[in-house]
C-alpha atoms as a PDB file:
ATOM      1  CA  UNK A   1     -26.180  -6.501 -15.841  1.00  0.00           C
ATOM      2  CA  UNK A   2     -26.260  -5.294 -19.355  1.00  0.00           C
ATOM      3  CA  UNK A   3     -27.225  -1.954 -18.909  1.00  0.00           C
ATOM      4  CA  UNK A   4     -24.463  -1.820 -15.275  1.00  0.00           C
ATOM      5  CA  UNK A   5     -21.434  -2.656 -17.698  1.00  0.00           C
ATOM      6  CA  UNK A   6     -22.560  -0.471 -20.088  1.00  0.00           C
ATOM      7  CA  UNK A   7     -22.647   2.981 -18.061  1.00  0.00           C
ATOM      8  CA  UNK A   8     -19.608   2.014 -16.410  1.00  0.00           C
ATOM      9  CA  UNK A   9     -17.571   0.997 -19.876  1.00  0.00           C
ATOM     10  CA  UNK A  10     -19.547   4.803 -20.784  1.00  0.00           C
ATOM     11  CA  UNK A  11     -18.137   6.617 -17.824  1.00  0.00           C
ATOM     12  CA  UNK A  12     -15.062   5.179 -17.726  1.00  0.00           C
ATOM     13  CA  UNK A  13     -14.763   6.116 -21.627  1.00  0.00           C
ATOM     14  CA  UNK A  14     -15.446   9.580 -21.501  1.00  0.00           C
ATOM     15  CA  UNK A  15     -13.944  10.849 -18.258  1.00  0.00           C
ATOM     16  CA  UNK A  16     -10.477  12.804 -18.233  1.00  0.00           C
ATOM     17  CA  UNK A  17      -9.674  11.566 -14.347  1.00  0.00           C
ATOM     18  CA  UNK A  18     -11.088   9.215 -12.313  1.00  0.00           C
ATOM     19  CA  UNK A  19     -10.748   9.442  -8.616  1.00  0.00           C
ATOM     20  CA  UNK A  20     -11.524   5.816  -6.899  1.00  0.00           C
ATOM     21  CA  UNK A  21     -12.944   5.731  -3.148  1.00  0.00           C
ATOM     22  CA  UNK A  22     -12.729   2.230  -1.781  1.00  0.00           C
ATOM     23  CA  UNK A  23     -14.331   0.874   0.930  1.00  0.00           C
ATOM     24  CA  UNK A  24     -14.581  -2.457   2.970  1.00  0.00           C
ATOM     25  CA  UNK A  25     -16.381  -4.155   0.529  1.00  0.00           C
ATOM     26  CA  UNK A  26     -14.791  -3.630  -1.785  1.00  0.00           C
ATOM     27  CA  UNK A  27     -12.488  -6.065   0.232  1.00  0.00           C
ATOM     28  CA  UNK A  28     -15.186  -8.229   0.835  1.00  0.00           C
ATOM     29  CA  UNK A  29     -16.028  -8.950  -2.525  1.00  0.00           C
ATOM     30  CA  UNK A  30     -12.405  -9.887  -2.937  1.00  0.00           C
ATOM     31  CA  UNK A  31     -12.842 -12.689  -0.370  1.00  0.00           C
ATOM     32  CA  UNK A  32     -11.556 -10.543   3.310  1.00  0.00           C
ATOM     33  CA  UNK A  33     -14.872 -11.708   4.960  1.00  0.00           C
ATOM     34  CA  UNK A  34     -14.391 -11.553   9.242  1.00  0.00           C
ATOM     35  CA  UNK A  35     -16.683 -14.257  10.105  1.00  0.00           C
ATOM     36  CA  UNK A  36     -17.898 -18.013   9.103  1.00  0.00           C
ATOM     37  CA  UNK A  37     -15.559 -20.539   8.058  1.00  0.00           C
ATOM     38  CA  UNK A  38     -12.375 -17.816   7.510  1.00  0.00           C
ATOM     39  CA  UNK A  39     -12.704 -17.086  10.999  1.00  0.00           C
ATOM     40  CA  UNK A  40     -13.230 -20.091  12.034  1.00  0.00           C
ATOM     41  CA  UNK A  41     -10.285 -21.716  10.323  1.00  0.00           C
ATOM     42  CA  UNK A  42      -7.898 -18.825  11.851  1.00  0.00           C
ATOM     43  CA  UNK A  43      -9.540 -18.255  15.466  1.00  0.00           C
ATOM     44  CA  UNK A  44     -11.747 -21.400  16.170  1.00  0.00           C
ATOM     45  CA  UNK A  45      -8.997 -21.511  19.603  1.00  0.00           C
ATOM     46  CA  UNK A  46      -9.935 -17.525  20.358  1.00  0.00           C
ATOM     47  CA  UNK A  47     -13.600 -18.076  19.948  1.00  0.00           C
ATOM     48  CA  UNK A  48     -13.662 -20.705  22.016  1.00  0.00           C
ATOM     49  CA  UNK A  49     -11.872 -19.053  24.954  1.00  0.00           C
ATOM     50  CA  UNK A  50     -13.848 -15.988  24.667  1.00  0.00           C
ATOM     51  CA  UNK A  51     -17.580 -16.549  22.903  1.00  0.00           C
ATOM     52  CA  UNK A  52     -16.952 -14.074  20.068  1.00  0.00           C
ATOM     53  CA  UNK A  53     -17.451 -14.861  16.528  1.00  0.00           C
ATOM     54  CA  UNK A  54     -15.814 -12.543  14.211  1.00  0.00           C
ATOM     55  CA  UNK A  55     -12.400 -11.249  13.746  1.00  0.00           C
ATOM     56  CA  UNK A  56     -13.899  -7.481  14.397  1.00  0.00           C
ATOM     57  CA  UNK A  57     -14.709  -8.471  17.724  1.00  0.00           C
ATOM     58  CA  UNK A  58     -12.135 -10.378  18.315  1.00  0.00           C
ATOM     59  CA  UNK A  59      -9.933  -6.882  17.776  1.00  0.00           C
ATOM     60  CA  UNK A  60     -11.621  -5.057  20.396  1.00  0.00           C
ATOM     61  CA  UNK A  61     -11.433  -7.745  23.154  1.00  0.00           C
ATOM     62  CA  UNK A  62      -9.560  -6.999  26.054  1.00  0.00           C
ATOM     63  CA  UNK A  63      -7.156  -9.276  26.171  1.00  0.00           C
ATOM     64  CA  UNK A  64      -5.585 -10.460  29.808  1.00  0.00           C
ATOM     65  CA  UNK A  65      -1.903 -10.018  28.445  1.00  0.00           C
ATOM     66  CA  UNK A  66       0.110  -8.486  25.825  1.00  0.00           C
ATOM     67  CA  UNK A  67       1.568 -12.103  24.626  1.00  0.00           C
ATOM     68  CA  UNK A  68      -2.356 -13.153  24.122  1.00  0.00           C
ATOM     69  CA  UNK A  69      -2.812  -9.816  22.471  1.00  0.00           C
ATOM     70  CA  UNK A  70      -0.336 -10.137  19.967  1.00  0.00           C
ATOM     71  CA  UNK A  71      -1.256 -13.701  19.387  1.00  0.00           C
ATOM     72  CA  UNK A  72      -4.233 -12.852  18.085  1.00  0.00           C
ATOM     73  CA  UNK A  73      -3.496  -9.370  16.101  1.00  0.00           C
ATOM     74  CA  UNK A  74       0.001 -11.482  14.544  1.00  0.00           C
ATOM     75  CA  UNK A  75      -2.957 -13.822  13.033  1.00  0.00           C
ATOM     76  CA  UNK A  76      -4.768 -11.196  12.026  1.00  0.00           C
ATOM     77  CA  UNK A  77      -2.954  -9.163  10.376  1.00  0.00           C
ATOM     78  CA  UNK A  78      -0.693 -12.216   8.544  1.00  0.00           C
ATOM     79  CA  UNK A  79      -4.011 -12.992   6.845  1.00  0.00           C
ATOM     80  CA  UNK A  80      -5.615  -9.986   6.097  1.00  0.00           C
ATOM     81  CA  UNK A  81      -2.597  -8.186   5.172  1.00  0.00           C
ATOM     82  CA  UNK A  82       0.399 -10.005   4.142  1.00  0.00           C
ATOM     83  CA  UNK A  83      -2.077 -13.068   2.380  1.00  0.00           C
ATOM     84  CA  UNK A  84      -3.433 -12.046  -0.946  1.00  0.00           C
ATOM     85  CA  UNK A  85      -7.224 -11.829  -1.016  1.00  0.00           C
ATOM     86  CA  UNK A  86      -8.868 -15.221  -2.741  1.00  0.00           C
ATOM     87  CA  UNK A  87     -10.950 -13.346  -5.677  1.00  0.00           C
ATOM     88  CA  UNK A  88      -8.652 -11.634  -8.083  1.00  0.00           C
ATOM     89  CA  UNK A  89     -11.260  -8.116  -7.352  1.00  0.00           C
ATOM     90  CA  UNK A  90      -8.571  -6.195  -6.829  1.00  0.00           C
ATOM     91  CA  UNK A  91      -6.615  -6.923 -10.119  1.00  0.00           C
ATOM     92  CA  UNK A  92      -9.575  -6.591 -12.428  1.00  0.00           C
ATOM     93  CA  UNK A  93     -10.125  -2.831 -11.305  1.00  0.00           C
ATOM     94  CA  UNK A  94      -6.284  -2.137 -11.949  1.00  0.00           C
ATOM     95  CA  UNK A  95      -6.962  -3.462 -15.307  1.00  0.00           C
ATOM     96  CA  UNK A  96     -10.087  -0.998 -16.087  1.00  0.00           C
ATOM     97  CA  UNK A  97      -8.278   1.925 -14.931  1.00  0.00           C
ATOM     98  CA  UNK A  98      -3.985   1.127 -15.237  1.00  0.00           C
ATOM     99  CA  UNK A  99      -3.985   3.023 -18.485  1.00  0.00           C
ATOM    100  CA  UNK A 100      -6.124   5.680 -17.354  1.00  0.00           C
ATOM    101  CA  UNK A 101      -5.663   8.848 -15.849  1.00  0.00           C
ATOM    102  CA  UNK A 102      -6.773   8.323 -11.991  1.00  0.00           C
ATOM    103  CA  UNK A 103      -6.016   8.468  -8.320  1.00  0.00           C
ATOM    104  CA  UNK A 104      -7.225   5.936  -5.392  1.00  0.00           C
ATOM    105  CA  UNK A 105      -8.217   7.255  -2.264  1.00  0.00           C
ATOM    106  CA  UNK A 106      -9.205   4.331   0.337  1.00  0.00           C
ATOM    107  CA  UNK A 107     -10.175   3.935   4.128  1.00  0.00           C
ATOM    108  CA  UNK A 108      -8.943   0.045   3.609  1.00  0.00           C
ATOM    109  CA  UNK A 109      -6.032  -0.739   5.810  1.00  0.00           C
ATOM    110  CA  UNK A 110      -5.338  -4.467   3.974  1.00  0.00           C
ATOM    111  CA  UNK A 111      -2.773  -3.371   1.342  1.00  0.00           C
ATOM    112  CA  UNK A 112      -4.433  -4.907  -1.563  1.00  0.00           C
ATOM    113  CA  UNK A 113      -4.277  -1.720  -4.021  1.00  0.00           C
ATOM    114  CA  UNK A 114      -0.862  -2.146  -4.113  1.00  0.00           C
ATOM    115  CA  UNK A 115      -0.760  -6.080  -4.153  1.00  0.00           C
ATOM    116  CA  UNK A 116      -2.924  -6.161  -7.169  1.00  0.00           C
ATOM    117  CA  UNK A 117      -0.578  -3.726  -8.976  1.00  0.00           C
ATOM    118  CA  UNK A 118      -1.814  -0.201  -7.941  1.00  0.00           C
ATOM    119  CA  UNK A 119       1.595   2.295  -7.750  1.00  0.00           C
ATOM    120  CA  UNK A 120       1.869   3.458  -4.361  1.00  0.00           C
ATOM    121  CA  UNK A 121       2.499   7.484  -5.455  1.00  0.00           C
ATOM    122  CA  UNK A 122      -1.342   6.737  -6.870  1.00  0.00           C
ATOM    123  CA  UNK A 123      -2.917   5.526  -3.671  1.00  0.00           C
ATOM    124  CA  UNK A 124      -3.961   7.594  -0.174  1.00  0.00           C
ATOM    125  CA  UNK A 125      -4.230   5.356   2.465  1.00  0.00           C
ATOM    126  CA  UNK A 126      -6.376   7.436   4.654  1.00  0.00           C
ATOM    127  CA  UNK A 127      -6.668   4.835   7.972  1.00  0.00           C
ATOM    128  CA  UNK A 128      -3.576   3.488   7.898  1.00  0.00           C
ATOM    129  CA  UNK A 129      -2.052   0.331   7.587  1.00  0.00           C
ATOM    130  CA  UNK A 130      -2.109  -3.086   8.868  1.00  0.00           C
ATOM    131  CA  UNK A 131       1.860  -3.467   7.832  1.00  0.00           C
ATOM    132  CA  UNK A 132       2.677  -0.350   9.824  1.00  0.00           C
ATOM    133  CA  UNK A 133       3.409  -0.189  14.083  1.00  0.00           C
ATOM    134  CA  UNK A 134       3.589   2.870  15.939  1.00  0.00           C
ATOM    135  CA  UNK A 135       4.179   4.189  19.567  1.00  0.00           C
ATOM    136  CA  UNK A 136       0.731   3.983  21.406  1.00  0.00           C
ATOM    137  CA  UNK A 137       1.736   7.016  23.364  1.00  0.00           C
ATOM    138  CA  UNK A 138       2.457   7.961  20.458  1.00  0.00           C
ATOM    139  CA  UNK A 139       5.654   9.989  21.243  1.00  0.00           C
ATOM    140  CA  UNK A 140       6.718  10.690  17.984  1.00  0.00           C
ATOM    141  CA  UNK A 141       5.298  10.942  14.134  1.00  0.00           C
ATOM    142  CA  UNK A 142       7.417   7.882  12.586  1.00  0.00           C
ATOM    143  CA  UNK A 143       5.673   4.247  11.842  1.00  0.00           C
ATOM    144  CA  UNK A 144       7.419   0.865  11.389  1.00  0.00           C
ATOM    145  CA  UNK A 145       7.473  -2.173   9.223  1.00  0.00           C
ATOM    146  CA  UNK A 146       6.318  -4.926  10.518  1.00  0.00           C
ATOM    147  CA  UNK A 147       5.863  -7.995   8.535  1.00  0.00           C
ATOM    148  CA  UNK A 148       9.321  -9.984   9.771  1.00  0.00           C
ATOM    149  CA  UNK A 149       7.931  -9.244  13.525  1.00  0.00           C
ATOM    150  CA  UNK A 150       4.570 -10.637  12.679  1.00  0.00           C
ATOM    151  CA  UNK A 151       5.782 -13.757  10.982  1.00  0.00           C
ATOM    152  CA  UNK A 152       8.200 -14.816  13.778  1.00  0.00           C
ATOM    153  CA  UNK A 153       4.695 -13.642  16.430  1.00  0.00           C
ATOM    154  CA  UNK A 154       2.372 -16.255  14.420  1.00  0.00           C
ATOM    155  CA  UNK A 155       5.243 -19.100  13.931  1.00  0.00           C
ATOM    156  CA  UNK A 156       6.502 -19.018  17.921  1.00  0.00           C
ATOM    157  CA  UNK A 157       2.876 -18.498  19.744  1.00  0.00           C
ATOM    158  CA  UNK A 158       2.031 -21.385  21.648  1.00  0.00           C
ATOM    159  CA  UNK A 159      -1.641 -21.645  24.056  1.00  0.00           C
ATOM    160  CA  UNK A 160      -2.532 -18.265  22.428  1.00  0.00           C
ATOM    161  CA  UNK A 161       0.501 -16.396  23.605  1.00  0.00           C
ATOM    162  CA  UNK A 162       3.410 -14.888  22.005  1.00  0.00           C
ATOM    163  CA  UNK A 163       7.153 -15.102  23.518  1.00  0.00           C
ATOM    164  CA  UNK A 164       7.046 -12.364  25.647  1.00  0.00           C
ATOM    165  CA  UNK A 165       9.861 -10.999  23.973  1.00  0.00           C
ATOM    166  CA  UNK A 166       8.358 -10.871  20.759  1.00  0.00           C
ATOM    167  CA  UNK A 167       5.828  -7.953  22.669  1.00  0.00           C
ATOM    168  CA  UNK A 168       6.967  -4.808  20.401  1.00  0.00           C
ATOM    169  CA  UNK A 169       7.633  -1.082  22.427  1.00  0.00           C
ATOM    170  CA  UNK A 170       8.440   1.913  21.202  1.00  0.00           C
ATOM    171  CA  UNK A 171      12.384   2.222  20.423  1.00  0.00           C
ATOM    172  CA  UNK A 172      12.081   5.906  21.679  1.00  0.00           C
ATOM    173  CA  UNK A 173      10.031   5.702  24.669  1.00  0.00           C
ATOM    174  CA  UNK A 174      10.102   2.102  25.648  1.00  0.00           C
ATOM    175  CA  UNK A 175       6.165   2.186  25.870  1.00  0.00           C
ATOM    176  CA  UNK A 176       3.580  -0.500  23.906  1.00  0.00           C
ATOM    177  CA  UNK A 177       3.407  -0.311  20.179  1.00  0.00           C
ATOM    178  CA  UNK A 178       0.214  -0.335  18.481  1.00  0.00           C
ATOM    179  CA  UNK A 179      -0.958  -0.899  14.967  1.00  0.00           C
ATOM    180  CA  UNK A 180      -1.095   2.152  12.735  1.00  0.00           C
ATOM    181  CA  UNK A 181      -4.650   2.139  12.482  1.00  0.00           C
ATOM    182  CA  UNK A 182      -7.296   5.702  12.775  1.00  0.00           C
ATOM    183  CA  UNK A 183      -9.552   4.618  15.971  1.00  0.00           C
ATOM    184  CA  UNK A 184      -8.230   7.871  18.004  1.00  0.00           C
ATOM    185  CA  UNK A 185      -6.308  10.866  18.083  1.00  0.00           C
ATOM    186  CA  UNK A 186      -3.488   9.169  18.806  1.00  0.00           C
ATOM    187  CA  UNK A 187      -3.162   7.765  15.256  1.00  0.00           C
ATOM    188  CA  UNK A 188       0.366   8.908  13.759  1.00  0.00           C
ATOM    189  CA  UNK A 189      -0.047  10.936  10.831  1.00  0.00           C
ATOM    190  CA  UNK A 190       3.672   9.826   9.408  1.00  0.00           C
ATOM    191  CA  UNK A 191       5.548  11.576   6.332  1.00  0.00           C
ATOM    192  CA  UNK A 192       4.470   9.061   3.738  1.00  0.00           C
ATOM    193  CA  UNK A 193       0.436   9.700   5.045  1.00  0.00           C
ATOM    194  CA  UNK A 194       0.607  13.519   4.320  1.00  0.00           C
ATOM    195  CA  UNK A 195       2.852  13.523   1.055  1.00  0.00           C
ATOM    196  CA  UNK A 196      -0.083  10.870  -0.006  1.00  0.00           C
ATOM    197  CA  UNK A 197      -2.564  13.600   1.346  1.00  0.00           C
ATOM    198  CA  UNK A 198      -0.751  15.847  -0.543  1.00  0.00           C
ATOM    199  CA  UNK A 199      -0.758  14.236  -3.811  1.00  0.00           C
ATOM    200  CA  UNK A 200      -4.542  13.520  -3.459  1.00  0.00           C
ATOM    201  CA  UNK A 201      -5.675  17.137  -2.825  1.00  0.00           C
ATOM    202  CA  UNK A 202      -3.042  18.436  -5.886  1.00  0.00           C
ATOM    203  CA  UNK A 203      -5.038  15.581  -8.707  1.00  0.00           C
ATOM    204  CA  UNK A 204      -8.529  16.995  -7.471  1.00  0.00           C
ATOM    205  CA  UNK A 205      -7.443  20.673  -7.705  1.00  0.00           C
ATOM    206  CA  UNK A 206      -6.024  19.994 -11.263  1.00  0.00           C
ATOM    207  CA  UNK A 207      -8.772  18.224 -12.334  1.00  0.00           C
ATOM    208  CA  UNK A 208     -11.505  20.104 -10.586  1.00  0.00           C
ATOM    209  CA  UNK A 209     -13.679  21.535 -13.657  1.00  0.00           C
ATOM    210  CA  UNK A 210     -12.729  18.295 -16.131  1.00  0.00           C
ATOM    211  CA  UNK A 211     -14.556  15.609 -17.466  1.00  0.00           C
ATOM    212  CA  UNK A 212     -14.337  13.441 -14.024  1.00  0.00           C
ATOM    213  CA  UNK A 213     -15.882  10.576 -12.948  1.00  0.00           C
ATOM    214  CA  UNK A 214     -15.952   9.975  -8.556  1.00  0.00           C
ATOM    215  CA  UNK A 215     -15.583   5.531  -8.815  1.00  0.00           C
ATOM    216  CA  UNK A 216     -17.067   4.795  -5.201  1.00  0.00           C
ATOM    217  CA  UNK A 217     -16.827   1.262  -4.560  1.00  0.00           C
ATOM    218  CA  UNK A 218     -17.770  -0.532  -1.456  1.00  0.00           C
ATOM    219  CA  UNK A 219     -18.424   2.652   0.890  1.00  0.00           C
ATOM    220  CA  UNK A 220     -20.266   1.952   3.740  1.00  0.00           C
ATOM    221  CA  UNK A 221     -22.071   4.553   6.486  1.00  0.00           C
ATOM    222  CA  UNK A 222     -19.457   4.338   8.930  1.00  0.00           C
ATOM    223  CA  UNK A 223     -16.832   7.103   7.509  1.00  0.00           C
ATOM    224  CA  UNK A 224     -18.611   9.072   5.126  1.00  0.00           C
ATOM    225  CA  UNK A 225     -17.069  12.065   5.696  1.00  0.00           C
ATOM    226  CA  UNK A 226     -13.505  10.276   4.067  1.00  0.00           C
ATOM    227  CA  UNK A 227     -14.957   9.391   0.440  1.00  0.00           C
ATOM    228  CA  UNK A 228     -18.722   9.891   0.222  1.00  0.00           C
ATOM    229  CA  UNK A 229     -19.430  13.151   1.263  1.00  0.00           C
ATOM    230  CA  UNK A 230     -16.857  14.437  -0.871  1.00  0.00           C
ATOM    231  CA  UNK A 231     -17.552  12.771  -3.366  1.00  0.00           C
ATOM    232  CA  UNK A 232     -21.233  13.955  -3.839  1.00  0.00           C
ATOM    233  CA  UNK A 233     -20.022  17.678  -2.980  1.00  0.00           C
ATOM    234  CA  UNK A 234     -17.420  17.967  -5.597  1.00  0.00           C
ATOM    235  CA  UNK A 235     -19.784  16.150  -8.265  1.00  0.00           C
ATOM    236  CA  UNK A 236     -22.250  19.158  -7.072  1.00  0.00           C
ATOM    237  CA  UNK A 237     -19.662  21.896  -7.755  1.00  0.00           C
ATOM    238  CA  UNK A 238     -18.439  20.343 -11.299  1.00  0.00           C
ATOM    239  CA  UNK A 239     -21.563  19.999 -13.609  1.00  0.00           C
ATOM    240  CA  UNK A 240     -18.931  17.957 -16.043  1.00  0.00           C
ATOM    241  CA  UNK A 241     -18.326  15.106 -13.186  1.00  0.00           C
ATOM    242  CA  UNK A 242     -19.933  11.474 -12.581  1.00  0.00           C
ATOM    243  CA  UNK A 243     -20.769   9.986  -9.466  1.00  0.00           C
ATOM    244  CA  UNK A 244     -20.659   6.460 -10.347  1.00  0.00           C
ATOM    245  CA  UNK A 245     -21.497   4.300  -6.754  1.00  0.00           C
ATOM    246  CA  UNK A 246     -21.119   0.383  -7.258  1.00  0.00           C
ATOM    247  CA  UNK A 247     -22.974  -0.889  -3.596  1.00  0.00           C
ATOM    248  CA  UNK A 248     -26.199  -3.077  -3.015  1.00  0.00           C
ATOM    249  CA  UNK A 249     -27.201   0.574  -0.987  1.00  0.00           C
ATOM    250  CA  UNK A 250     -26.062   3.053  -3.409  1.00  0.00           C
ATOM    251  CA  UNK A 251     -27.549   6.242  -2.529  1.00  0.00           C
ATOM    252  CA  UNK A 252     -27.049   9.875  -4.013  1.00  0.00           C
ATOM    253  CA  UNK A 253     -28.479  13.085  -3.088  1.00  0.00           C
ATOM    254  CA  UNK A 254     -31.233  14.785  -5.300  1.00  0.00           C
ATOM    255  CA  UNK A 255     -28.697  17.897  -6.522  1.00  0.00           C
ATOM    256  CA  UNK A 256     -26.344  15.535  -8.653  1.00  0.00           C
ATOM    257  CA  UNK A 257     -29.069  12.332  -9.201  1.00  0.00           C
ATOM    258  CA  UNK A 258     -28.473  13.433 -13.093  1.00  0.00           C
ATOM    259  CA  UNK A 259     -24.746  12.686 -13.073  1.00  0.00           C
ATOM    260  CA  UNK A 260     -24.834   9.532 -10.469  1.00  0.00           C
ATOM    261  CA  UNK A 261     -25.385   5.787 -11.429  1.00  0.00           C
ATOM    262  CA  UNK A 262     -25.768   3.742  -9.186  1.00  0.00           C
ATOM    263  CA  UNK A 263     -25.078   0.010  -9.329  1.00  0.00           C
ATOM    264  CA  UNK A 264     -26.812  -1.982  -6.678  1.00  0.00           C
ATOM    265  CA  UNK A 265     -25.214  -5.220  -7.128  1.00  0.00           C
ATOM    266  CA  UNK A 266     -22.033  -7.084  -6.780  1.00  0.00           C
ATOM    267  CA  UNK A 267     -18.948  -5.533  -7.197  1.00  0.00           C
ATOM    268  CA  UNK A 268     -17.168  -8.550  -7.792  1.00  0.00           C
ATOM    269  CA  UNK A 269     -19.834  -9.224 -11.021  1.00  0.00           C
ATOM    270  CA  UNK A 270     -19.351  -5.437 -12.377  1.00  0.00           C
ATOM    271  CA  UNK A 271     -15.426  -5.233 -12.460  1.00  0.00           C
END
């Protein structure tokens, strides 16, 4: 562990940007597990009903009705969104890099960047959001708040089931709403996603040929085409950047295995 902190205190030290790329576990490590006792404390009804056993699966079940639906998403999203994660993870990587010059880009969905302190015109939510609805159609390119509507869904749900008035549609079309979450093309690319974009692309084309070090924590093999990829192609083109990977699997490619370090252990024990 002695020789982990000290290339990352190095890296850290010496690089004129830092561009983070989050992953799942990096929620993980900050407590957002999806199965064993957290589910079971939140879903033990749902998992009896319907034999699954962690809160992915319980996301893709088809549901009989929208009330059921919304019963379980409402707990869902209350916990893993508007509940702060129960290992401070999250905070102790704002407090390596808050006086630093960096940018965050992250396929998490759970909001904890800016929780822990992270300034939202610093962060590219690339997935979307768990806070956010939008028209499952989707007839338009606008997303909604919805924290008050999932409160009052978790408080009023009775046998699993939401009032069905509680069931949100679209304002515009009448249709379902859906979260704001990438599984399609019908994800809605709203104005706050592309200025985000925006500002992402503009700090790696200013900082393209500096002293910069690519932070990859938590990135698994599922969408490495967001943060990984990139990450080990613009480390290629810049012979002045760092891949640093923090993930019990950290991997790098042979062209840039001079500039990478990779720290195959807990992330929670590095930050």
């Amino acid at each position: 562990m002695t020789e982990e902190r000290a290339a990352l205190v190095s890296a850290l030290g010496r690089a004129d940007a830092i561009v983070i790329g989050a992953g799942a576990g990096l929620s993980a490590a900050a407590g957002f597990t999806y199965s064993g006792k957290r589910f079971h404390d939140h879903f033990a009804d749902f998992e009896a009903k319907y034999g699954f056993h962690d809160m992915y699966a319980g996301g893709f079940y088809p549901y009989p009705s929208m009330e059921e639906y919304w019963a379980y998403w409402s707990r869902y999203i209350l916990i893993n969104r508007f509940q702060a994660p129960p290992k401070p993870v999250y905070e102790r990587l704002y407090e390596l890099v808050k006086d630093k010059n960096y940018f965050v880009i992250t396929t998490n969905v759970d909001h904890c960047f800016q929780r822990a302190g992270f300034p939202k015109e610093r962060l590219f939510y690339t997935q979307g959001d768990y806070g956010l609805l939008q028209c499952s159609v989707p007839c338009h390119n606008k997303t909604y708040d919805n924290e008050d509507l999932v409160r009052r869904m978790a408080d009023t749900q009775k046998d699993m089931k939401i009032p069905s008035a509680l069931v949100p549609r679209c304002p515009v079309c009448g249709k379902y709403m859906t979260m704001n979450l990438r599984s399609d093309y019908r994800f809605v690319e709203d104005e706050g996603w592309h200025n985000a974009c925006a500002r992402y692309r503009k700090f790696l084309d200013d900082h393209a040929q500096k002293n910069i070090l690519y932070f990859e924590l938590g990135v698994g093999g599922n969408t490495p085409a967001i943060i990984k990829y990139p990450f080990w192609r613009l480390t290629q083109k810049n012979p002045r950047a760092i891949y640093l990977c923090v993930n019990p699997e950290a991997v790098c490619p042979e062209e840039i295995k001079d500039r990478a370090i990779l720290l195959k252990t807990d992330i929670s024990q590095v930050l």
